[in-house]
N, C-alpha and C. Protein backbone atom coordinates (compact mmCIF):
# COMPACT_ATOMS: atom_id res chain seq x y z
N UNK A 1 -14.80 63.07 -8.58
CA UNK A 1 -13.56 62.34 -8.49
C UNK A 1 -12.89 62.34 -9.85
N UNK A 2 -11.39 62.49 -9.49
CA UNK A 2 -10.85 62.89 -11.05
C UNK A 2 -9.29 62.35 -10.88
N UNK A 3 -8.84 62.27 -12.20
CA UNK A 3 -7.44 61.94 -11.72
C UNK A 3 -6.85 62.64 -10.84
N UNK A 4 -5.93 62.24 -9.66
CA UNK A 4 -5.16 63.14 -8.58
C UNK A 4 -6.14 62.99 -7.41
N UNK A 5 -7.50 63.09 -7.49
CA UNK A 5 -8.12 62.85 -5.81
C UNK A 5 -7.77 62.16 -5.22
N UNK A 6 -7.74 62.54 -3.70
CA UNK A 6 -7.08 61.96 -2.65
C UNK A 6 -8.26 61.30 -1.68
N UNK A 7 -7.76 60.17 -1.33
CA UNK A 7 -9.19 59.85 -0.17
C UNK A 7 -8.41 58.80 0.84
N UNK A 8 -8.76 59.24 2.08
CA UNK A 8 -8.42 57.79 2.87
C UNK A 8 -9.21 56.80 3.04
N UNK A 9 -9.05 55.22 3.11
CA UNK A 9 -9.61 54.26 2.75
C UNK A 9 -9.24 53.43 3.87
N UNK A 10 -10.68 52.70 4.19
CA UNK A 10 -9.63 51.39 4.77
C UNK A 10 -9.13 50.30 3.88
N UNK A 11 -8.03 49.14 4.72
CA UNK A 11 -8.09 47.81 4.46
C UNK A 11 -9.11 47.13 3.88
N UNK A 12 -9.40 46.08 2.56
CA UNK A 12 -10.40 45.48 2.17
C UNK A 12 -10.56 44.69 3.34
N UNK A 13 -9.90 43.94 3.31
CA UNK A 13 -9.22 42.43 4.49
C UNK A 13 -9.73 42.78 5.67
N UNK A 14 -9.18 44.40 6.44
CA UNK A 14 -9.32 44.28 7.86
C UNK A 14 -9.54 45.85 8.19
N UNK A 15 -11.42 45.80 8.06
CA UNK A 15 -11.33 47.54 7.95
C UNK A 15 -11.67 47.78 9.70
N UNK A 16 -10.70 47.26 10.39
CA UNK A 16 -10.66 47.94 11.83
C UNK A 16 -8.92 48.38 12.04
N UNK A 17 -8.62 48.38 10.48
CA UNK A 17 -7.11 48.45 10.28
C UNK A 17 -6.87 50.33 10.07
N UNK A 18 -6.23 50.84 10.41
CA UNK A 18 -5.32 52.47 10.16
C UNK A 18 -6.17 52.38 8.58
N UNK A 19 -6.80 53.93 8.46
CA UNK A 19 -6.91 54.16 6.67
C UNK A 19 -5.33 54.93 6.28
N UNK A 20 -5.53 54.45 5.09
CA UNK A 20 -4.17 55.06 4.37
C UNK A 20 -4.87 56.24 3.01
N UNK A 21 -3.56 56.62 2.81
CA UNK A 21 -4.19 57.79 1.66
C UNK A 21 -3.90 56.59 0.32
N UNK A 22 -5.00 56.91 -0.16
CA UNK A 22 -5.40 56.44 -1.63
C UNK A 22 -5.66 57.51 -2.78
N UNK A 23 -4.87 57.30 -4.11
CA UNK A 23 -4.93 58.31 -4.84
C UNK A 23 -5.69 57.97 -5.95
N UNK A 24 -6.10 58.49 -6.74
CA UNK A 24 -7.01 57.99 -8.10
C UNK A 24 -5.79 58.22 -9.16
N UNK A 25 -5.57 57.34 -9.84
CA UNK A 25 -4.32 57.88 -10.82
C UNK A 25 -5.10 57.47 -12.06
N UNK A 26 -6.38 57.11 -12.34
CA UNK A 26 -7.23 57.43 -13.92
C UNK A 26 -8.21 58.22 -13.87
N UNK A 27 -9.16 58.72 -14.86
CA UNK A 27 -9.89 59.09 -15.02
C UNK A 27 -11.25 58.12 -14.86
N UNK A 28 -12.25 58.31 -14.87
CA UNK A 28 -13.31 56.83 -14.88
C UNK A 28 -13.53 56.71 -16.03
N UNK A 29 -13.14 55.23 -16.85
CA UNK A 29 -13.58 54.69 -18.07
C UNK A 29 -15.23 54.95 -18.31
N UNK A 30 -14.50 54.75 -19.66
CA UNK A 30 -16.24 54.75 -20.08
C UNK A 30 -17.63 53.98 -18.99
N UNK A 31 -17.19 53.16 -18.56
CA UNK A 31 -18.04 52.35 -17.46
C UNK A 31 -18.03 53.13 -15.77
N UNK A 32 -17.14 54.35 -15.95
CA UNK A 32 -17.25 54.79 -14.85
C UNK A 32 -16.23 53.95 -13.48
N UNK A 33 -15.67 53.24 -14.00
CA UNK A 33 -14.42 52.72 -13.30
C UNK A 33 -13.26 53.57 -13.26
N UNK A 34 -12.77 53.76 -12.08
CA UNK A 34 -11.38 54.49 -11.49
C UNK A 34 -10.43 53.66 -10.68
N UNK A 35 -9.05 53.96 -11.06
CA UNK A 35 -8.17 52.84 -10.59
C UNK A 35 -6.94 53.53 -9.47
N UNK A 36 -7.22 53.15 -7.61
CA UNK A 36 -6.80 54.13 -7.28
C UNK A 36 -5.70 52.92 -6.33
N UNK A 37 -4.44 54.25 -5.77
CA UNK A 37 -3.25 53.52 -5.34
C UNK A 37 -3.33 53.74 -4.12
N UNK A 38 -2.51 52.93 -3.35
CA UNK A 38 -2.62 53.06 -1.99
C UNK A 38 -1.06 53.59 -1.45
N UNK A 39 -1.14 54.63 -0.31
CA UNK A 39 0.04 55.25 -0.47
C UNK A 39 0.93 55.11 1.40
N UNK A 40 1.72 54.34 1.47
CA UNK A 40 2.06 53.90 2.65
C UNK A 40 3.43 53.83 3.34
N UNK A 41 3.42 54.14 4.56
CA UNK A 41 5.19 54.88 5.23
C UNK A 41 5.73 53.16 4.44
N UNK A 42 7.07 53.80 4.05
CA UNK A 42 8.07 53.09 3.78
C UNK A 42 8.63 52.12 4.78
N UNK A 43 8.44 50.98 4.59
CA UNK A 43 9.27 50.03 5.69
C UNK A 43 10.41 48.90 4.96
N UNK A 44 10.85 47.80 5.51
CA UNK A 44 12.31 47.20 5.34
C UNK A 44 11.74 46.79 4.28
N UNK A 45 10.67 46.17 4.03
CA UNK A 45 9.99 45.20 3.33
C UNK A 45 9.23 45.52 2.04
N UNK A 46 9.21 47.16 1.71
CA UNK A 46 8.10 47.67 0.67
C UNK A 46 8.61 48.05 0.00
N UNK A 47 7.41 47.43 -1.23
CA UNK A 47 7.58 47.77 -2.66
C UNK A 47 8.19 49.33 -2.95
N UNK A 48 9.54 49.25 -3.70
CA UNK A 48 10.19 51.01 -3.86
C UNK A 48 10.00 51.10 -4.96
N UNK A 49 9.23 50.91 -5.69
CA UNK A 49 8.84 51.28 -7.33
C UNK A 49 8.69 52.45 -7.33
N UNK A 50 7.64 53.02 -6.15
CA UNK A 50 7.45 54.10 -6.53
C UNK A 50 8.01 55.04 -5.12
N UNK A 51 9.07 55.47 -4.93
CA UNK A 51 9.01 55.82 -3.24
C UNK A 51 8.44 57.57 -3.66
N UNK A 52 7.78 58.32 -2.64
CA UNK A 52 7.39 59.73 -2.17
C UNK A 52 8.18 60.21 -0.79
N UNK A 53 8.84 61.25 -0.76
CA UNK A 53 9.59 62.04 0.36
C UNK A 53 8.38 62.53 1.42
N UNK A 54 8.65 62.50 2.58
CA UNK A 54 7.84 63.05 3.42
C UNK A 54 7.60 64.55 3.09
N UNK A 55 6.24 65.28 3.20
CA UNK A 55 6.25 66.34 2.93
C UNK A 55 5.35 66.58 1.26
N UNK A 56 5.78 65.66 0.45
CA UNK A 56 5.02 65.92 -0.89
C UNK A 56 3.93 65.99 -1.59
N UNK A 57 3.20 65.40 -0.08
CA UNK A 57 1.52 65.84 0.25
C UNK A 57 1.46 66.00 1.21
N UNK A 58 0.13 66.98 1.78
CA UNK A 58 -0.15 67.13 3.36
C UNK A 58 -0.38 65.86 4.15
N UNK A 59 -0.35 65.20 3.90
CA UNK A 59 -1.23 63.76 4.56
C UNK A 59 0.15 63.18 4.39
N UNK A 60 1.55 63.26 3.95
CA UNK A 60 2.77 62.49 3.68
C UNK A 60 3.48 62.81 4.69
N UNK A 61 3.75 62.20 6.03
CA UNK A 61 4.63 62.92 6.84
C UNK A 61 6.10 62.29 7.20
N UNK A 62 5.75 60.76 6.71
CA UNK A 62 7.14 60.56 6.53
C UNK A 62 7.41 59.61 5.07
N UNK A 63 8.61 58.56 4.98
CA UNK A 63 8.65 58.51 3.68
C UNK A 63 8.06 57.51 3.39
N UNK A 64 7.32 58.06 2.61
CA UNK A 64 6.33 56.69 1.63
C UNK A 64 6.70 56.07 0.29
N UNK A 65 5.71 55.21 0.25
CA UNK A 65 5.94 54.29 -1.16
C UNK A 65 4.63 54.11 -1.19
N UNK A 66 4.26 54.08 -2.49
CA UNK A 66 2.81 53.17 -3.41
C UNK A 66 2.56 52.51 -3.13
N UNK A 67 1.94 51.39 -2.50
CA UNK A 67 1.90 49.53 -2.28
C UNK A 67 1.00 49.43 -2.90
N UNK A 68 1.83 48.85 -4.61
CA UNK A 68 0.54 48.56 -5.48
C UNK A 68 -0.09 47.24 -5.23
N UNK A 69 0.13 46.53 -4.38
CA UNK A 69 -0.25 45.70 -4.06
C UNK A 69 -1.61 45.64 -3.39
N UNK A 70 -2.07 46.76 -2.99
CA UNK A 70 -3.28 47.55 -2.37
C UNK A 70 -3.56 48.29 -3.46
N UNK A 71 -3.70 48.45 -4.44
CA UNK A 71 -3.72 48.93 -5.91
C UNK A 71 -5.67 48.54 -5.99
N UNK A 72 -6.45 49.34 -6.43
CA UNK A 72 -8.05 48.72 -6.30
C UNK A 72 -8.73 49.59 -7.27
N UNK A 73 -9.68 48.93 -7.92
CA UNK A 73 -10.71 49.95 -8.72
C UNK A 73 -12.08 49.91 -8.56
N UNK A 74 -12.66 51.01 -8.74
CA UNK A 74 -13.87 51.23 -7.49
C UNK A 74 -14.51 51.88 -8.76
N UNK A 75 -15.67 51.79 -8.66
CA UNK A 75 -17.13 52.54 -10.11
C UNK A 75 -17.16 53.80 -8.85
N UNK A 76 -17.69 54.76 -10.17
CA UNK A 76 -17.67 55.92 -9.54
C UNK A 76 -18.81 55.88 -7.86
N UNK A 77 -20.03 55.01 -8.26
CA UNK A 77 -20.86 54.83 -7.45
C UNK A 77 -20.65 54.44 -5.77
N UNK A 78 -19.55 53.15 -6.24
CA UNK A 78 -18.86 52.38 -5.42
C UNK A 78 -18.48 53.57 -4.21
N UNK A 79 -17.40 54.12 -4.68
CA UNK A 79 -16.49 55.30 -3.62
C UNK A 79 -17.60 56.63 -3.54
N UNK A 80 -18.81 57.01 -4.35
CA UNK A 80 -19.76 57.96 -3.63
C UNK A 80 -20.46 57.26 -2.42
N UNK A 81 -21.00 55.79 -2.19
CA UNK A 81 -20.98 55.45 -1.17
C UNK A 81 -20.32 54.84 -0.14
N UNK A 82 -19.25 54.90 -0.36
CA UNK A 82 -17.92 55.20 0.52
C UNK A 82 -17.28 56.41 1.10
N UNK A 83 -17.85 57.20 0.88
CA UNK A 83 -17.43 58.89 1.35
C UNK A 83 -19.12 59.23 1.87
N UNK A 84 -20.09 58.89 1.63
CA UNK A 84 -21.57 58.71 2.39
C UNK A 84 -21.47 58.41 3.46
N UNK A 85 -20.77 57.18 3.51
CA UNK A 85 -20.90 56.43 4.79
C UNK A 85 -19.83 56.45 6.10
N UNK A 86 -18.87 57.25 5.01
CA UNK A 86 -17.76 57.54 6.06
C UNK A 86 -16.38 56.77 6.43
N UNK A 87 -16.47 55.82 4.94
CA UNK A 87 -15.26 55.09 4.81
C UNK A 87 -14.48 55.43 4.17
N UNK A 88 -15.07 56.57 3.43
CA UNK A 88 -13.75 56.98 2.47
C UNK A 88 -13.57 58.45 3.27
N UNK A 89 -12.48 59.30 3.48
CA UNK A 89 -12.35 60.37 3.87
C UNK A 89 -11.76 61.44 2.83
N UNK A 90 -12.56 61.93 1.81
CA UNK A 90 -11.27 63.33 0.86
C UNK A 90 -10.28 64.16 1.58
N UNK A 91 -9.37 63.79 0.90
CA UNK A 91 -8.23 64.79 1.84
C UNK A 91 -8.06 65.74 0.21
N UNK A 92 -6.72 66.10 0.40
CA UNK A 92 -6.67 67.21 -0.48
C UNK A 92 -5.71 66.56 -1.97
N UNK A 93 -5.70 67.13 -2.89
CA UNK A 93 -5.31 66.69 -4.06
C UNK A 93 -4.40 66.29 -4.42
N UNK A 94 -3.90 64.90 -4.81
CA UNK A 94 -1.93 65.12 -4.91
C UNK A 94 -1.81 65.91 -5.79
N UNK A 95 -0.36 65.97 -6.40
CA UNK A 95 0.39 66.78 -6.83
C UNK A 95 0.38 65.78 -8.30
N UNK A 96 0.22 66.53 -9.57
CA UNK A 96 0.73 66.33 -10.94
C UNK A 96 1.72 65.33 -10.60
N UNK A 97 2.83 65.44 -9.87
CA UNK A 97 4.30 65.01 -9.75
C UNK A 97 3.91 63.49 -8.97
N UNK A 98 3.09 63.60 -8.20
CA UNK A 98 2.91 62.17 -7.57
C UNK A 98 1.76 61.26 -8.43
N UNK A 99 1.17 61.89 -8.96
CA UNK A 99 -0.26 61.09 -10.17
C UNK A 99 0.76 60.48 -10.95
N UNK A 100 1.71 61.17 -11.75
CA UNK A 100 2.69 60.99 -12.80
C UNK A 100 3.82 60.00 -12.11
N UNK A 101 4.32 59.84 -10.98
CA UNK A 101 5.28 59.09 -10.91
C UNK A 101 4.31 57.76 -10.54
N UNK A 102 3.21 57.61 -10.08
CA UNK A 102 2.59 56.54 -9.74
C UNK A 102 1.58 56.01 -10.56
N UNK A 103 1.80 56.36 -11.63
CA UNK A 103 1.34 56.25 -12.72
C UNK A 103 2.56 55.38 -13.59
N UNK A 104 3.28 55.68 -13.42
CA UNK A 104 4.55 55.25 -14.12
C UNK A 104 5.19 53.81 -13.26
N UNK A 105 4.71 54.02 -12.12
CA UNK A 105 5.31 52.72 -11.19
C UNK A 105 3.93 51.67 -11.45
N UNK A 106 3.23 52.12 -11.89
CA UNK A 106 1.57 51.28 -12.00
C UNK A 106 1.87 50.22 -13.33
N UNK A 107 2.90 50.96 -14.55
CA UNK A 107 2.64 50.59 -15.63
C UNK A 107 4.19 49.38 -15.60
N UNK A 108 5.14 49.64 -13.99
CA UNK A 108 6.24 48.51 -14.15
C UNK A 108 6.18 47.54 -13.02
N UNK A 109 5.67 47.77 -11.80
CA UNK A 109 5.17 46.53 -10.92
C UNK A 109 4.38 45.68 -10.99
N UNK A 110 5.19 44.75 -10.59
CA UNK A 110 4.42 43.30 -10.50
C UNK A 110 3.83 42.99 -9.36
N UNK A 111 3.34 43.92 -8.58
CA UNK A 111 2.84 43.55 -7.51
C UNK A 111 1.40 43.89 -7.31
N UNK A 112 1.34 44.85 -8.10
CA UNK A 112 -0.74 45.32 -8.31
C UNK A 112 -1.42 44.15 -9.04
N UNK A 113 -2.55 43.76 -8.40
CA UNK A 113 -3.37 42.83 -8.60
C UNK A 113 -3.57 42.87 -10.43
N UNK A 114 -3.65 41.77 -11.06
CA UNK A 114 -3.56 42.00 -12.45
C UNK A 114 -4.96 43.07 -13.56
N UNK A 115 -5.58 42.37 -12.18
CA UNK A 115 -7.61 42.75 -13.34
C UNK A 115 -7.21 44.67 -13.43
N UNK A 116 -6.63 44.85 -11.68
CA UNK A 116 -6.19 46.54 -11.65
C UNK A 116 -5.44 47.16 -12.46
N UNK A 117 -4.26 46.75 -12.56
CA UNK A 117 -3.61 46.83 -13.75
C UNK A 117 -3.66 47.24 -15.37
N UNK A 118 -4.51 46.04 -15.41
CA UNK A 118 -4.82 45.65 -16.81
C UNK A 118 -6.23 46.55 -17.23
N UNK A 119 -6.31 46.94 -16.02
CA UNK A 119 -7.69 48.35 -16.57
C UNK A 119 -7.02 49.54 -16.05
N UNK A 120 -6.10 49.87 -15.19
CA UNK A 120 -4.93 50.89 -16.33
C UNK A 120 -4.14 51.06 -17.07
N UNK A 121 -3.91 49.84 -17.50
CA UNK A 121 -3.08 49.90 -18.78
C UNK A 121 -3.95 50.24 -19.77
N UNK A 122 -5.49 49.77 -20.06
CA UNK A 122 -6.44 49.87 -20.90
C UNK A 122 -6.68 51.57 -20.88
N UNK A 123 -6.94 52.13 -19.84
CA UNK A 123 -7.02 53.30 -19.50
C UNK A 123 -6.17 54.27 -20.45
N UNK A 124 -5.04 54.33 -20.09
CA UNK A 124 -3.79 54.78 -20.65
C UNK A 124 -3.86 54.55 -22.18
N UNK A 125 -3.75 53.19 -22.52
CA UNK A 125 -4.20 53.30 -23.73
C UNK A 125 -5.16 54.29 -24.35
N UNK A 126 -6.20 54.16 -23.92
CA UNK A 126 -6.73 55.13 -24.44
C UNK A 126 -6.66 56.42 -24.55
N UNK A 127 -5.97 56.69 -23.68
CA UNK A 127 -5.74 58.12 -23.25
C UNK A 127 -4.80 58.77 -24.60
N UNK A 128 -3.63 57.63 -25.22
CA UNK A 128 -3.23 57.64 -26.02
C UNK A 128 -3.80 58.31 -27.42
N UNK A 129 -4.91 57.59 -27.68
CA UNK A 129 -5.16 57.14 -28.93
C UNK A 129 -6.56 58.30 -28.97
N UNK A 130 -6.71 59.14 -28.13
CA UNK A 130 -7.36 60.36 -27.93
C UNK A 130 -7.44 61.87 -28.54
């Protein structure tokens, strides 16, 4: 798992709920923590920080948005037994262009849970100072 992997996931809340595509937009910190987004059709009501056109991944068929609000970070361990067991599903890789714009909507919404956040912002930082 690396920045850009793609996986479908369920709901924390309600995993008899639709999986959505989830993207990894860090690398795993030194602790092996990865901080991944949740990527979901556009409705009246959703966060447009980050919107995606239908089409800009295989798994994108109509128009989506980020809901960093579903924003989660998982140890590398965490999501190997989540793809074991059959809760996580790999689909195929986003695109540079979607890591990078949701990456960029990660670092201005207020709607991703803060601890998530604040360990990609830490992330990034570092990435910086590299």
């Amino acid at each position: 798992m690396k920045c850009g992997s793609a996986y479908l996931l369920y709901d924390d809340e309600d995993p008899t709920s639709k999986p959505h595509l989830h993207v990894v937009i860090s690398d795993p910190d030194e602790s092996g923590c990865i901080v991944l987004v949740s990527i979901t059709t556009e409705r009246a009501k959703s966060d447009t920080t980050t919107r995606l056109e239908a089409g800009i991944h295989r798994f994108i068929v109509d128009p989506s948005v980020v809901a960093y609000n579903y924003s989660k970070m998982l140890s590398r361990d965490q999501l190997n037994n989540l793809i074991e067991s059959g809760d996580a599903i790999p689909k195929a890789d986003a695109s540079e262009t979607i890591v990078r714009r949701a990456q960029a909507g990660m670092q201005e919404t207020r709607r991703a849970p803060r601890e998530v956040q604040e360990c990609f912002l830490a992330w990034l930082a570092k990435q910086g100072s590299e």
